[in-house]
C-alpha atoms as a PDB file:
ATOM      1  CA  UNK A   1      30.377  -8.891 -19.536  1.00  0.00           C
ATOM      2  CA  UNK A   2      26.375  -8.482 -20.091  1.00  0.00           C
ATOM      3  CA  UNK A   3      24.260  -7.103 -17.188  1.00  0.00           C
ATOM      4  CA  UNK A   4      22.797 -10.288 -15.549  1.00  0.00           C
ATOM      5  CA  UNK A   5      19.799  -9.293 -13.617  1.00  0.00           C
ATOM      6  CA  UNK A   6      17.536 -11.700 -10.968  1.00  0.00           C
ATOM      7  CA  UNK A   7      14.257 -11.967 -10.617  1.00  0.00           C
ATOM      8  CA  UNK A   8      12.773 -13.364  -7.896  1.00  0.00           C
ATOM      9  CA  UNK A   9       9.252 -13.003  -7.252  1.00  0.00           C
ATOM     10  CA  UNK A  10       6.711 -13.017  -9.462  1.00  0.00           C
ATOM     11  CA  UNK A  11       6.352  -9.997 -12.022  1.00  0.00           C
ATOM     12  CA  UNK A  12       4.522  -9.580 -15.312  1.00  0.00           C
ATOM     13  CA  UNK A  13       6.295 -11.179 -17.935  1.00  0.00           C
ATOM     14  CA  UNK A  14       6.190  -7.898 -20.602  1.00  0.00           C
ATOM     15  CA  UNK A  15       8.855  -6.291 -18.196  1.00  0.00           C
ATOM     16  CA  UNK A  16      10.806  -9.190 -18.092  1.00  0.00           C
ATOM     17  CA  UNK A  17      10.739  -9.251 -21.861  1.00  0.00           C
ATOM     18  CA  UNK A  18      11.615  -5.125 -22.077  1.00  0.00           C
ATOM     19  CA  UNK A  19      14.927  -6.468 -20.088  1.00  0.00           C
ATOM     20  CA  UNK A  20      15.908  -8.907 -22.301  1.00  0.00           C
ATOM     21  CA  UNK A  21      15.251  -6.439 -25.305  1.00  0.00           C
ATOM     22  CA  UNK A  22      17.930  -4.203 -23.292  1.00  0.00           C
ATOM     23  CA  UNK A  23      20.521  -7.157 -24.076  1.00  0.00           C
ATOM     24  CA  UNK A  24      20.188  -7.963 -20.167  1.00  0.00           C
ATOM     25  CA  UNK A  25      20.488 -11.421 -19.420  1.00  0.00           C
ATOM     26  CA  UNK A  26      17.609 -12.559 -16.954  1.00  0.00           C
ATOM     27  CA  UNK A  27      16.725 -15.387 -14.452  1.00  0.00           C
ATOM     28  CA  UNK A  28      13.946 -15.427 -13.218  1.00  0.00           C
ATOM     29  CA  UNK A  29      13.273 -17.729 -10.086  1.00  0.00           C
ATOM     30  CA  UNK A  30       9.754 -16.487  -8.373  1.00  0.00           C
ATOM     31  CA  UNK A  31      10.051 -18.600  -5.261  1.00  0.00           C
ATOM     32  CA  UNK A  32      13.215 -18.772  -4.720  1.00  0.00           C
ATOM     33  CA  UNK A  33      13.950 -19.766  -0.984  1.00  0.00           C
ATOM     34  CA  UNK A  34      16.021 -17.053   1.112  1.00  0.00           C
ATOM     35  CA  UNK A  35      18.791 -18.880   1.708  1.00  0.00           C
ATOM     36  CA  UNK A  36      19.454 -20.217  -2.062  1.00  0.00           C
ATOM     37  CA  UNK A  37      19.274 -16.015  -2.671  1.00  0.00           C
ATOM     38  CA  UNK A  38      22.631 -15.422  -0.284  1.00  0.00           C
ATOM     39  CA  UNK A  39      24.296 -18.509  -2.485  1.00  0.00           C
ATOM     40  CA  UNK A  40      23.588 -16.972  -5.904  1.00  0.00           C
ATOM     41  CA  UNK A  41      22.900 -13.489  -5.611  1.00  0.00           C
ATOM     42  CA  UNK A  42      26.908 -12.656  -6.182  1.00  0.00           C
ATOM     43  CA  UNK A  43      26.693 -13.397  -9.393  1.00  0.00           C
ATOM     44  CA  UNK A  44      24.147 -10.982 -10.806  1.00  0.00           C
ATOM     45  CA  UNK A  45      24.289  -6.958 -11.139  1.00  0.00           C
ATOM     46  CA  UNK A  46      21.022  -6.084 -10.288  1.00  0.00           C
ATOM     47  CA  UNK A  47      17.577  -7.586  -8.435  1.00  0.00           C
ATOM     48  CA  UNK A  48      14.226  -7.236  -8.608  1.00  0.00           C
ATOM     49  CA  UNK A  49      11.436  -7.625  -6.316  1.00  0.00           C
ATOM     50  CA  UNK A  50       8.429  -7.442  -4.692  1.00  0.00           C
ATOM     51  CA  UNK A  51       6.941  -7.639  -1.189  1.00  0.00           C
ATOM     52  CA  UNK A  52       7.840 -11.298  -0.620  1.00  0.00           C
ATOM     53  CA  UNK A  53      11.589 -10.990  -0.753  1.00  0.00           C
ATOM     54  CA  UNK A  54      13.523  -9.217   2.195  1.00  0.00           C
ATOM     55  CA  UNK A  55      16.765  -7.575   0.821  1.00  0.00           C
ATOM     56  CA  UNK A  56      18.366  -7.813   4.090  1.00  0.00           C
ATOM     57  CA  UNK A  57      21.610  -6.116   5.369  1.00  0.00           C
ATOM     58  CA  UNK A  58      22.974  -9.418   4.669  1.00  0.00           C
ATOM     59  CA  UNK A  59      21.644 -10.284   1.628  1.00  0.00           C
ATOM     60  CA  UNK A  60      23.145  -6.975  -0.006  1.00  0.00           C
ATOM     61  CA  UNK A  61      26.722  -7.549   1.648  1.00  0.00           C
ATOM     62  CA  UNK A  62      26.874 -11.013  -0.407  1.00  0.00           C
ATOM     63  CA  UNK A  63      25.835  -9.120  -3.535  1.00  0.00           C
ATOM     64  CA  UNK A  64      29.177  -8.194  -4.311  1.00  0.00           C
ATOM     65  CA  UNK A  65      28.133  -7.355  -7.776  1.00  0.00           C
ATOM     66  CA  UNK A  66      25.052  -5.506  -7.275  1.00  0.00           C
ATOM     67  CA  UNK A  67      24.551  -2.081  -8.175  1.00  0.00           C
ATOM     68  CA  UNK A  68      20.712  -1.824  -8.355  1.00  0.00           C
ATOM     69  CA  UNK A  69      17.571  -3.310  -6.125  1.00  0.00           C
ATOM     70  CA  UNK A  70      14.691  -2.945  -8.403  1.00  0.00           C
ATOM     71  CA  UNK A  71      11.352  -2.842  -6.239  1.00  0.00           C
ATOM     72  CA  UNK A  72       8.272  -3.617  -8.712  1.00  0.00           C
ATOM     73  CA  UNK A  73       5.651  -1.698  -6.786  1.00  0.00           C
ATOM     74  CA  UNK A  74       5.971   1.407  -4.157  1.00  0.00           C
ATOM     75  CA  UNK A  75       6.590  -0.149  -0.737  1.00  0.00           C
ATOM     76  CA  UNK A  76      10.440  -0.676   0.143  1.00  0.00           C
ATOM     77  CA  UNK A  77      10.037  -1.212   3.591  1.00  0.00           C
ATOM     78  CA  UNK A  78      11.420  -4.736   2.763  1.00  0.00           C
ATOM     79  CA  UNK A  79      14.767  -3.399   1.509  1.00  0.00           C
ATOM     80  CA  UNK A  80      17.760  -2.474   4.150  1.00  0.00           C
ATOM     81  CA  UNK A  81      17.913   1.299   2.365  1.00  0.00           C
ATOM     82  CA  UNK A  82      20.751   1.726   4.677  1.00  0.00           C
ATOM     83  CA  UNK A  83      22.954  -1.272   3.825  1.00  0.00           C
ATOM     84  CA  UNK A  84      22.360  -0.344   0.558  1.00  0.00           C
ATOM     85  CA  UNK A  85      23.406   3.176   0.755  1.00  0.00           C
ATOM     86  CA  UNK A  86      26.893   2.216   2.403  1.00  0.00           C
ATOM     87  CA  UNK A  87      27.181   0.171  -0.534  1.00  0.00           C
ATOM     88  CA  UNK A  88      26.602   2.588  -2.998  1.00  0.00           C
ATOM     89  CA  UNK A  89      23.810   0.580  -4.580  1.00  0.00           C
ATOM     90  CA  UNK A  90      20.052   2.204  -6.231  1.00  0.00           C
ATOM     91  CA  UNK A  91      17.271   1.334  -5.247  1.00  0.00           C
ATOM     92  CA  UNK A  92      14.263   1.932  -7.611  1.00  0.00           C
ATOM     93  CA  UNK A  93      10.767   1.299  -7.122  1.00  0.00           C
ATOM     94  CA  UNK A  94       7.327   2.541  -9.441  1.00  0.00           C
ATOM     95  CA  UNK A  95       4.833   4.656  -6.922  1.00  0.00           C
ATOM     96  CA  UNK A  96       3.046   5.930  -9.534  1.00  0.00           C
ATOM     97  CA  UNK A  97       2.397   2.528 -10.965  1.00  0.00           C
ATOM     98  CA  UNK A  98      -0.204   1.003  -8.524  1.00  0.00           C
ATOM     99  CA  UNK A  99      -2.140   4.474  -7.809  1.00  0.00           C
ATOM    100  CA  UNK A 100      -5.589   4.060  -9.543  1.00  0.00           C
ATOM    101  CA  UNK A 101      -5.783   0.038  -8.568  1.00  0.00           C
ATOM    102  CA  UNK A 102      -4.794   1.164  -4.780  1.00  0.00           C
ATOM    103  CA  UNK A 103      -7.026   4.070  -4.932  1.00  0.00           C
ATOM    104  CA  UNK A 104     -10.021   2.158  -6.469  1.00  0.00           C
ATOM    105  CA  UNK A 105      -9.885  -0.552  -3.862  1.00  0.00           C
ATOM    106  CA  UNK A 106      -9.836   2.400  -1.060  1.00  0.00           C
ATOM    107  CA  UNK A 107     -12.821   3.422  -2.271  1.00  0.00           C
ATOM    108  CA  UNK A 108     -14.207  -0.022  -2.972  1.00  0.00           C
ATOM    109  CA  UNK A 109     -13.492  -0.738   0.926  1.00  0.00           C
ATOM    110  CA  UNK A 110     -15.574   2.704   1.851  1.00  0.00           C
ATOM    111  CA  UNK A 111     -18.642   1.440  -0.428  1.00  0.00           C
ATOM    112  CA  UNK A 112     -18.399  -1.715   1.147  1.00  0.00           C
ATOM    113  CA  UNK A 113     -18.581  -0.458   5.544  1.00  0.00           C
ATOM    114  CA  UNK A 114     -20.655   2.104   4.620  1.00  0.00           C
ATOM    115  CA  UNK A 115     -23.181  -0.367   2.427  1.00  0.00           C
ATOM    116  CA  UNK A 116     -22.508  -3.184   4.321  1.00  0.00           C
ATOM    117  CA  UNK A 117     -22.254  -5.049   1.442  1.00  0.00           C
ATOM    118  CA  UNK A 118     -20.490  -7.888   2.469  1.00  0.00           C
ATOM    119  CA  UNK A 119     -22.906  -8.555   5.412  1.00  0.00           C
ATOM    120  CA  UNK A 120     -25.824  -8.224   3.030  1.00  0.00           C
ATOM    121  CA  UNK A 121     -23.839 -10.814   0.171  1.00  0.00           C
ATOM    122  CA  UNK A 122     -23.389 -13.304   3.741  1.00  0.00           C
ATOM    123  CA  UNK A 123     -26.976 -13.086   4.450  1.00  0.00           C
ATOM    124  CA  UNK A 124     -28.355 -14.068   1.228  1.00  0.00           C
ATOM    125  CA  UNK A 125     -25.798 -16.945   1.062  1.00  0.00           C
ATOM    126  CA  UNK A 126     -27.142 -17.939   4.430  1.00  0.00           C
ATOM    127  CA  UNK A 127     -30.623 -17.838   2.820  1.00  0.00           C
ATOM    128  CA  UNK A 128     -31.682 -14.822   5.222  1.00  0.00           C
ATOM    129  CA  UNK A 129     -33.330 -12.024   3.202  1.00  0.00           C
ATOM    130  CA  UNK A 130     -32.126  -9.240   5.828  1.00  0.00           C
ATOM    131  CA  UNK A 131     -33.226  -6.059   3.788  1.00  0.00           C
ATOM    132  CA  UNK A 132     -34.974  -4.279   7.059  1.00  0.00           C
ATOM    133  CA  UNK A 133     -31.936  -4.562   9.111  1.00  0.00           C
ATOM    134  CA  UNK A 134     -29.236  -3.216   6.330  1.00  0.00           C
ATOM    135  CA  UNK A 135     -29.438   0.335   6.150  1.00  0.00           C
ATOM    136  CA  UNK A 136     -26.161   2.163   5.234  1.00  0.00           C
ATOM    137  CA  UNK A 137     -25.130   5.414   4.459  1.00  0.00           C
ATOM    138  CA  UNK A 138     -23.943   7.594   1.719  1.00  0.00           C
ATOM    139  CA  UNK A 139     -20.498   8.492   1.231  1.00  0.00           C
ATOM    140  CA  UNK A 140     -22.272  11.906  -0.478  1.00  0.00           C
ATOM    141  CA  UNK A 141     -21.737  14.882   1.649  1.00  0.00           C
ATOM    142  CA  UNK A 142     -19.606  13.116   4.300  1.00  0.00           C
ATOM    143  CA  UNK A 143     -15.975  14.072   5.746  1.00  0.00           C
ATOM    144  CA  UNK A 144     -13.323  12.023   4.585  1.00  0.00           C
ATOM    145  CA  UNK A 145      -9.734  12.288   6.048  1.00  0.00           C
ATOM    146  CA  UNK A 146      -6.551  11.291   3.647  1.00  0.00           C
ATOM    147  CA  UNK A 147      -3.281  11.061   5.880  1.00  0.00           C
ATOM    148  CA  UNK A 148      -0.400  11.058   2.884  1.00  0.00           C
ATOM    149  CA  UNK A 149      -1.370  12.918  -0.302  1.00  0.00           C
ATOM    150  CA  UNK A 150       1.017  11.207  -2.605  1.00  0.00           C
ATOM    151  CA  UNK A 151       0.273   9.152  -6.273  1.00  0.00           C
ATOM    152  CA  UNK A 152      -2.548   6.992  -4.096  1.00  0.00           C
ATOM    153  CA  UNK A 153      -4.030   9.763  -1.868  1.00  0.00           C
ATOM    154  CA  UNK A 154      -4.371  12.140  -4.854  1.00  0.00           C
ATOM    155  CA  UNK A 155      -6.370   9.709  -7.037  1.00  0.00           C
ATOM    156  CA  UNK A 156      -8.258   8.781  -3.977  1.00  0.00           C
ATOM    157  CA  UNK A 157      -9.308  12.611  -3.427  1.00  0.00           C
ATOM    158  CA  UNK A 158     -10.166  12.661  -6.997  1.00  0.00           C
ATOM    159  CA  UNK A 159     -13.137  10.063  -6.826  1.00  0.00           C
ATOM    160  CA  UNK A 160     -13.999  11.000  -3.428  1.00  0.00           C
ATOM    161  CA  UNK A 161     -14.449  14.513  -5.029  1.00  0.00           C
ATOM    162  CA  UNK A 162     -16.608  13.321  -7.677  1.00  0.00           C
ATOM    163  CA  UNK A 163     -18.684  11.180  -5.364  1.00  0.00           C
ATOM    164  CA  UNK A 164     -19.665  14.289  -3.315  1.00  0.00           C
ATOM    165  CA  UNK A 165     -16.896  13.842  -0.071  1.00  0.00           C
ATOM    166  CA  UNK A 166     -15.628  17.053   1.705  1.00  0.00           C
ATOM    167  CA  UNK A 167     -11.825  16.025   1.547  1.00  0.00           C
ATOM    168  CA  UNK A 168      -9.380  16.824   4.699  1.00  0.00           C
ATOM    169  CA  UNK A 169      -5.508  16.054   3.940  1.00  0.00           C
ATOM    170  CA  UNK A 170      -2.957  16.115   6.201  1.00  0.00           C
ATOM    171  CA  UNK A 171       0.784  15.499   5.263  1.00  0.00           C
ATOM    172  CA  UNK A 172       4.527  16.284   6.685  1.00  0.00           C
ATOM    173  CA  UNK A 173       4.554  19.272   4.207  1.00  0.00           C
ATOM    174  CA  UNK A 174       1.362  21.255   3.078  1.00  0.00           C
ATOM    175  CA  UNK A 175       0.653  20.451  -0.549  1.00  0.00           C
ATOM    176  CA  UNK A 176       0.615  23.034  -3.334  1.00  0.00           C
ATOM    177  CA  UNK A 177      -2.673  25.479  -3.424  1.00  0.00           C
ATOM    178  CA  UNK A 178      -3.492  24.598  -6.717  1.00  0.00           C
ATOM    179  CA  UNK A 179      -3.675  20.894  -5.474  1.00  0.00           C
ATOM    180  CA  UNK A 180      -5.642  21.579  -2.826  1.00  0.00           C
ATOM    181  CA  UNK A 181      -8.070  23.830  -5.291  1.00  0.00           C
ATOM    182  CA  UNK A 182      -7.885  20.785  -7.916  1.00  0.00           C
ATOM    183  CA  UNK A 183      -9.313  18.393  -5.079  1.00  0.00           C
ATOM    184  CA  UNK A 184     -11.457  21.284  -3.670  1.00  0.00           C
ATOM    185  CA  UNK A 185      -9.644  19.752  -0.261  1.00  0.00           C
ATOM    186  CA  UNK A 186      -8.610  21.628   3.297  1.00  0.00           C
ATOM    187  CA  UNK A 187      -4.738  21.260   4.726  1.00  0.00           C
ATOM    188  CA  UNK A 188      -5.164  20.816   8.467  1.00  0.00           C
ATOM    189  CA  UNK A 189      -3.222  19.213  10.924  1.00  0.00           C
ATOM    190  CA  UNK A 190      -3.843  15.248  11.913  1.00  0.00           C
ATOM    191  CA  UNK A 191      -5.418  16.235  15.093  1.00  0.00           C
ATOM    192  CA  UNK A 192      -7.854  18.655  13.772  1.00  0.00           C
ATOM    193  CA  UNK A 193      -8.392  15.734  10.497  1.00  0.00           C
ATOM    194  CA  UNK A 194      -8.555  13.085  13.015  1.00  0.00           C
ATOM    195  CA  UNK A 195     -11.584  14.772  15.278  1.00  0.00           C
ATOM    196  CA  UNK A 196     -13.277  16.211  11.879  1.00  0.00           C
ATOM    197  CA  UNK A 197     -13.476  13.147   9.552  1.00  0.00           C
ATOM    198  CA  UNK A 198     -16.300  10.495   9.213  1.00  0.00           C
ATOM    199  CA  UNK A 199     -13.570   8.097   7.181  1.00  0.00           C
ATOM    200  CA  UNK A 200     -10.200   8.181   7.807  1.00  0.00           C
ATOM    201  CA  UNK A 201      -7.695   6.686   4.937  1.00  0.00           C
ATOM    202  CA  UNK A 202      -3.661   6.163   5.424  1.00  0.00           C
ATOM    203  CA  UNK A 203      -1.896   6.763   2.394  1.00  0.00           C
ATOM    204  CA  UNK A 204       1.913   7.294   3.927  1.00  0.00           C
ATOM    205  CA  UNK A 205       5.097   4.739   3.481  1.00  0.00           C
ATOM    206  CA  UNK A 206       6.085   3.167   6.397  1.00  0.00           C
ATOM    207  CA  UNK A 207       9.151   4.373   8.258  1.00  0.00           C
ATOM    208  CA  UNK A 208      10.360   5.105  11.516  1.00  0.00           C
ATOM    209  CA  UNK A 209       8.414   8.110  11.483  1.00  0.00           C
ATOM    210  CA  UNK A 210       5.376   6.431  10.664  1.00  0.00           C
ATOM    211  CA  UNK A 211       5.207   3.611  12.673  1.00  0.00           C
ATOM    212  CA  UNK A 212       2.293   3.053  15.349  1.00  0.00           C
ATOM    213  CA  UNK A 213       1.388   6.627  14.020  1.00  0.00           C
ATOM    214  CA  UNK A 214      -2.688   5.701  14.740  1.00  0.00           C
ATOM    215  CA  UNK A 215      -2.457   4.175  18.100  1.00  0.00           C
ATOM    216  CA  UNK A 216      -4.984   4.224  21.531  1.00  0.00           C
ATOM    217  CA  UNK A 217      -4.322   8.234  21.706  1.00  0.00           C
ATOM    218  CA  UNK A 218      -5.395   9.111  17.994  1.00  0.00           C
ATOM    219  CA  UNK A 219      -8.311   6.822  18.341  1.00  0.00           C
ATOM    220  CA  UNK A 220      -9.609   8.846  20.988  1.00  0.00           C
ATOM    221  CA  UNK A 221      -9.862  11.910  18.932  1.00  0.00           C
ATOM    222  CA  UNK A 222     -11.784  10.074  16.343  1.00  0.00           C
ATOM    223  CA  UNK A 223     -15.572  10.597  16.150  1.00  0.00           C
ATOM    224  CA  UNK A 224     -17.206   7.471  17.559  1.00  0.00           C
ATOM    225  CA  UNK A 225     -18.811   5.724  14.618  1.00  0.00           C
ATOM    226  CA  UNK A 226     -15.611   6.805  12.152  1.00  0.00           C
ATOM    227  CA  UNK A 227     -14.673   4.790   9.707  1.00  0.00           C
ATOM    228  CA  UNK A 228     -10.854   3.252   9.241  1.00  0.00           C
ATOM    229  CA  UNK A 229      -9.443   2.171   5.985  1.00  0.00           C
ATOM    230  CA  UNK A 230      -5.773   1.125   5.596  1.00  0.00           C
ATOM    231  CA  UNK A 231      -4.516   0.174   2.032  1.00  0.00           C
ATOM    232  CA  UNK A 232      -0.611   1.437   3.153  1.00  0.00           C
ATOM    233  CA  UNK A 233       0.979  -0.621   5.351  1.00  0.00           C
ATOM    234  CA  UNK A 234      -0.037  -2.430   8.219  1.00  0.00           C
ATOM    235  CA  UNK A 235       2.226  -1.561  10.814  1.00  0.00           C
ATOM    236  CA  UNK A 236       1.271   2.244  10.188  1.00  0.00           C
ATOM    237  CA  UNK A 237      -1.693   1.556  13.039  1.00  0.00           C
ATOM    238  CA  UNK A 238      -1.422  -0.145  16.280  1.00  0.00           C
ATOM    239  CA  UNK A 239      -3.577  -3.078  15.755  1.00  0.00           C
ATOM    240  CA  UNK A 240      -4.353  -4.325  19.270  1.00  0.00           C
ATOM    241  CA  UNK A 241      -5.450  -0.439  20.080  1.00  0.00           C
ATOM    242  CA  UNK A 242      -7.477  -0.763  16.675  1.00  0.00           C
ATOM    243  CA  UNK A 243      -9.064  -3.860  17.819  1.00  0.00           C
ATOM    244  CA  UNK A 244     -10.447  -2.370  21.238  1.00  0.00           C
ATOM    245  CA  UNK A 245     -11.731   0.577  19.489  1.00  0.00           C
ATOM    246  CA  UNK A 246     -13.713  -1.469  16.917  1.00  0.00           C
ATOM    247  CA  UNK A 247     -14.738  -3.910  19.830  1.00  0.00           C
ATOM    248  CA  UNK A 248     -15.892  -0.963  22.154  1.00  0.00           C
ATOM    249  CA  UNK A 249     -18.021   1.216  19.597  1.00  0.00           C
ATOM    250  CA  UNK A 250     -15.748   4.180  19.344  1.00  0.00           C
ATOM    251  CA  UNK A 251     -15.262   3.275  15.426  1.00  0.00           C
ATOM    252  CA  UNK A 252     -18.122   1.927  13.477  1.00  0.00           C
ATOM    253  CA  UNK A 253     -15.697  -0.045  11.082  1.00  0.00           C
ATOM    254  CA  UNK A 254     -12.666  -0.343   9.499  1.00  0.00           C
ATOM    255  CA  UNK A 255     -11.154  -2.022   5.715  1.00  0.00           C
ATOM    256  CA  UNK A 256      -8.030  -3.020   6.254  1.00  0.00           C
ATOM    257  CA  UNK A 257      -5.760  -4.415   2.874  1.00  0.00           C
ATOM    258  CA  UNK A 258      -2.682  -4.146   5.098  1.00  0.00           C
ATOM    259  CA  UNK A 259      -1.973  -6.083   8.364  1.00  0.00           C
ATOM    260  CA  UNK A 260       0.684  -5.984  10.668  1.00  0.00           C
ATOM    261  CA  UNK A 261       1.604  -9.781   9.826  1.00  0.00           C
ATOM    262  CA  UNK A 262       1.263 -10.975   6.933  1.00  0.00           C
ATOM    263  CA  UNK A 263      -1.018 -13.379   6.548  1.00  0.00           C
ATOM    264  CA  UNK A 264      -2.553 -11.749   9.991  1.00  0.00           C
ATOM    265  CA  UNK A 265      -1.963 -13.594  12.969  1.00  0.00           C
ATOM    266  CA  UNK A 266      -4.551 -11.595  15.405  1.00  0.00           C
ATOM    267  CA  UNK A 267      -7.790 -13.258  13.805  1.00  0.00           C
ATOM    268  CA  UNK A 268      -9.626 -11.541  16.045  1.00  0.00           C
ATOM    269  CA  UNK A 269      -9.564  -8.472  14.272  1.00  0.00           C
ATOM    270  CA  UNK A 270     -10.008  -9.938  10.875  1.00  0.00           C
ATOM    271  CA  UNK A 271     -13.393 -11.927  11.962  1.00  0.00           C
ATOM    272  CA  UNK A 272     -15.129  -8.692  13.825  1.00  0.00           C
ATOM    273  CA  UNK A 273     -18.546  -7.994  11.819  1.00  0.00           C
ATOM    274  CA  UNK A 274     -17.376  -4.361  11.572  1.00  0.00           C
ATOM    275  CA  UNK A 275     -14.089  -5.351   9.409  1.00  0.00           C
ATOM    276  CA  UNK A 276     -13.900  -6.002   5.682  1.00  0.00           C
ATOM    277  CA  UNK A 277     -10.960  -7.619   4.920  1.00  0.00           C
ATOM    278  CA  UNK A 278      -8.805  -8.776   1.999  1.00  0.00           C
ATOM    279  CA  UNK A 279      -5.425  -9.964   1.556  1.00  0.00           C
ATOM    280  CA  UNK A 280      -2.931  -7.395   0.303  1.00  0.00           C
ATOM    281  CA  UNK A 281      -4.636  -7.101  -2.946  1.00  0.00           C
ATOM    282  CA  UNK A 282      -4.331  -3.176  -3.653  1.00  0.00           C
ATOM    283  CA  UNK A 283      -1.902  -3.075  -6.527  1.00  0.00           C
ATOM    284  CA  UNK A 284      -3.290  -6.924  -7.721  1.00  0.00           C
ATOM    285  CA  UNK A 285      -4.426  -5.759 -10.659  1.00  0.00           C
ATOM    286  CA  UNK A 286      -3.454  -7.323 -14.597  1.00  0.00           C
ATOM    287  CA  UNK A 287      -2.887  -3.485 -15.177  1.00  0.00           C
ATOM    288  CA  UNK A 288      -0.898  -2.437 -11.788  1.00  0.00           C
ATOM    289  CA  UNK A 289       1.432  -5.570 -12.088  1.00  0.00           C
ATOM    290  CA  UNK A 290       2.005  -5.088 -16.394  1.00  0.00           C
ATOM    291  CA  UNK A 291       2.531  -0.829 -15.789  1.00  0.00           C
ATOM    292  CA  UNK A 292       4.814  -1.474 -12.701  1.00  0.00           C
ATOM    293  CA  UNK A 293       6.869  -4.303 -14.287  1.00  0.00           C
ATOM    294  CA  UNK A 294       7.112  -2.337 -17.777  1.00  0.00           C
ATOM    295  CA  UNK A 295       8.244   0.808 -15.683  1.00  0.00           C
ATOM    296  CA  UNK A 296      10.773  -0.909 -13.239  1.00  0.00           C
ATOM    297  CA  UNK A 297      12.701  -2.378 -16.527  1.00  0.00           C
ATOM    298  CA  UNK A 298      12.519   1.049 -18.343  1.00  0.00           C
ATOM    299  CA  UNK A 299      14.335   2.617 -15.082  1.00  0.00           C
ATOM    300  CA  UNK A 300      16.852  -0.265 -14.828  1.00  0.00           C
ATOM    301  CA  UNK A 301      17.603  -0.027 -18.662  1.00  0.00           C
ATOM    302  CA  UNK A 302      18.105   3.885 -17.766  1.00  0.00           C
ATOM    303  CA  UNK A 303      20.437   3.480 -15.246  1.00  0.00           C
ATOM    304  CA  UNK A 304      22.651   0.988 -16.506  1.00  0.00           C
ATOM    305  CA  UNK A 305      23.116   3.198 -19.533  1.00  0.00           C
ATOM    306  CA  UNK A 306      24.044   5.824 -17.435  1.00  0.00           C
ATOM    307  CA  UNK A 307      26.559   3.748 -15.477  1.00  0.00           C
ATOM    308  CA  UNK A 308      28.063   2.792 -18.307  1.00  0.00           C
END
């Protein structure tokens, strides 16, 4: 009996096409509804997703056939890992495929607070020519804290480097010295990195561990005037204690890609002049989503070799 694999939400087609090259046969249903997934999903070996569809506890005890949850993309915070541990089933993701687009938009997101480039583009659409009262700063020379120092954080040292930054990392284990000589960067704990840094950028997965991890307390040890970007995941940071520190002064911005609820439901936050927004975009580029898709169906053509 071939491998029949589902797809259901929206991946580049080249992957897609890799599969079917394997001898795989593949559906692919981008929208399908949640529901219609628990009806069908016993009939196919593996699935693939990406941020949209929850692989539920559930949803994996109706797969009787599954033995792979392909995740195009890094996150899997919207797969049960457990259920699908008890049921002996691999999950696979590509972390490594999204790094430079993530990275680039961190830094595009720095460029922007520090430039205030989107105030300056809303002026001029206003018709206000508001040149006297924009005056930014220069990333050059200043302190820039990366919590997580995985595929992302590493390519975001790497520009920051070449743009002049002094680079703090903190992690759950210290990285190797000849990382930390490659990105000319300093291990120190997150409170020292959290009092120290002019920018502050979360590059960690979400877990249990990581959860609320920047709340009222870690905002306190910031410098007032830091700088906040989140491109991870939204519920890393407390966002009601990151919307009183923007609101009070203690940080002078933040760019958040990631939100707690997505699409946000606390507007608030989103419409503060001191917040550049945008809409889960990090790994939305034509070469994140063809690399990630191309990679996910080389690892699923992999293991189904091997399980054969």
């Amino acid at each position: 009996m071939p491998v029949k694999i589902l797809v259901c939400d929206p991946v580049d087609v080249e992957g897609v096409e890799r599969l079917r090259q394997y001898g795989f046969l593949v559906d692919v249903l981008p929208s399908i509804e949640q529901s219609e997934l628990e009806r069908v999903i016993k009939d196919y070996d593996a699935l693939i997703v990406r941020s949209r569809t929850k692989v539920t506890a559930r949803l994996i005890e109706k797969g009787s056939r599954l033995k792979v949850i392909g995740r195009v993309g890094a996150g899997i915070d919207n797969i049960d890992l457990e259920a699908a541990k008890k049921r002996s089933i691999a999950v696979l993701n590509t972390p490594e495929a999204p790094a430079d687009s993530v990275a680039e938009l961190t830094i595009g997101l720095m460029l922007n607070l520090v430039r205030k480039i989107s105030y300056a583009d809303h002026c001029l659409k206003e018709g206000k020519w508001a040149k006297k009262e924009i005056e930014g700063t220069l990333l050059k020379g200043k302190t820039l804290g990366l919590i997580g120092l995985g595929n992302i954080g590493t390519r975001v040292a790497k520009i920051a480097k070449a743009l002049g930054m002094k680079i703090l990392v903190t992690k759950r284990t210290p990285p190797s010295r000849e990382l930390l000589d490659l990105l000319d960067a300093k291990f120190v704990p997150l409170k020292e990195l959290l009092m120290r840094s002019d920018i502050i950028s979360v590059h960690v997965p979400l877990t249990e561990q990581t959860s609320n991890m920047i709340g009222a307390e870690e905002f306190k040890l910031m410098k007032k005037g830091a700088i906040l970007i989140n491109t991870s995941r939204g519920n890393v940071i407390d966002e009601n204690a990151l919307l009183e520190a923007l609101k009070s002064g203690k940080l002078g911005g933040a760019g958040l890609d990631v939100f707690c609820s997505e699409p946000p439901v606390n507007l608030e936050l989103v419409r503060l002049p001191n917040v550049v927004c945008t809409p889960h975009i990090g790994a939305q580029t034509e070469e994140a989503q063809k690399t990630a898709s191309v990679l996910l169906a080389e690892k699923i053509g992999r293991f189904f070799k091997e399980y054969q």
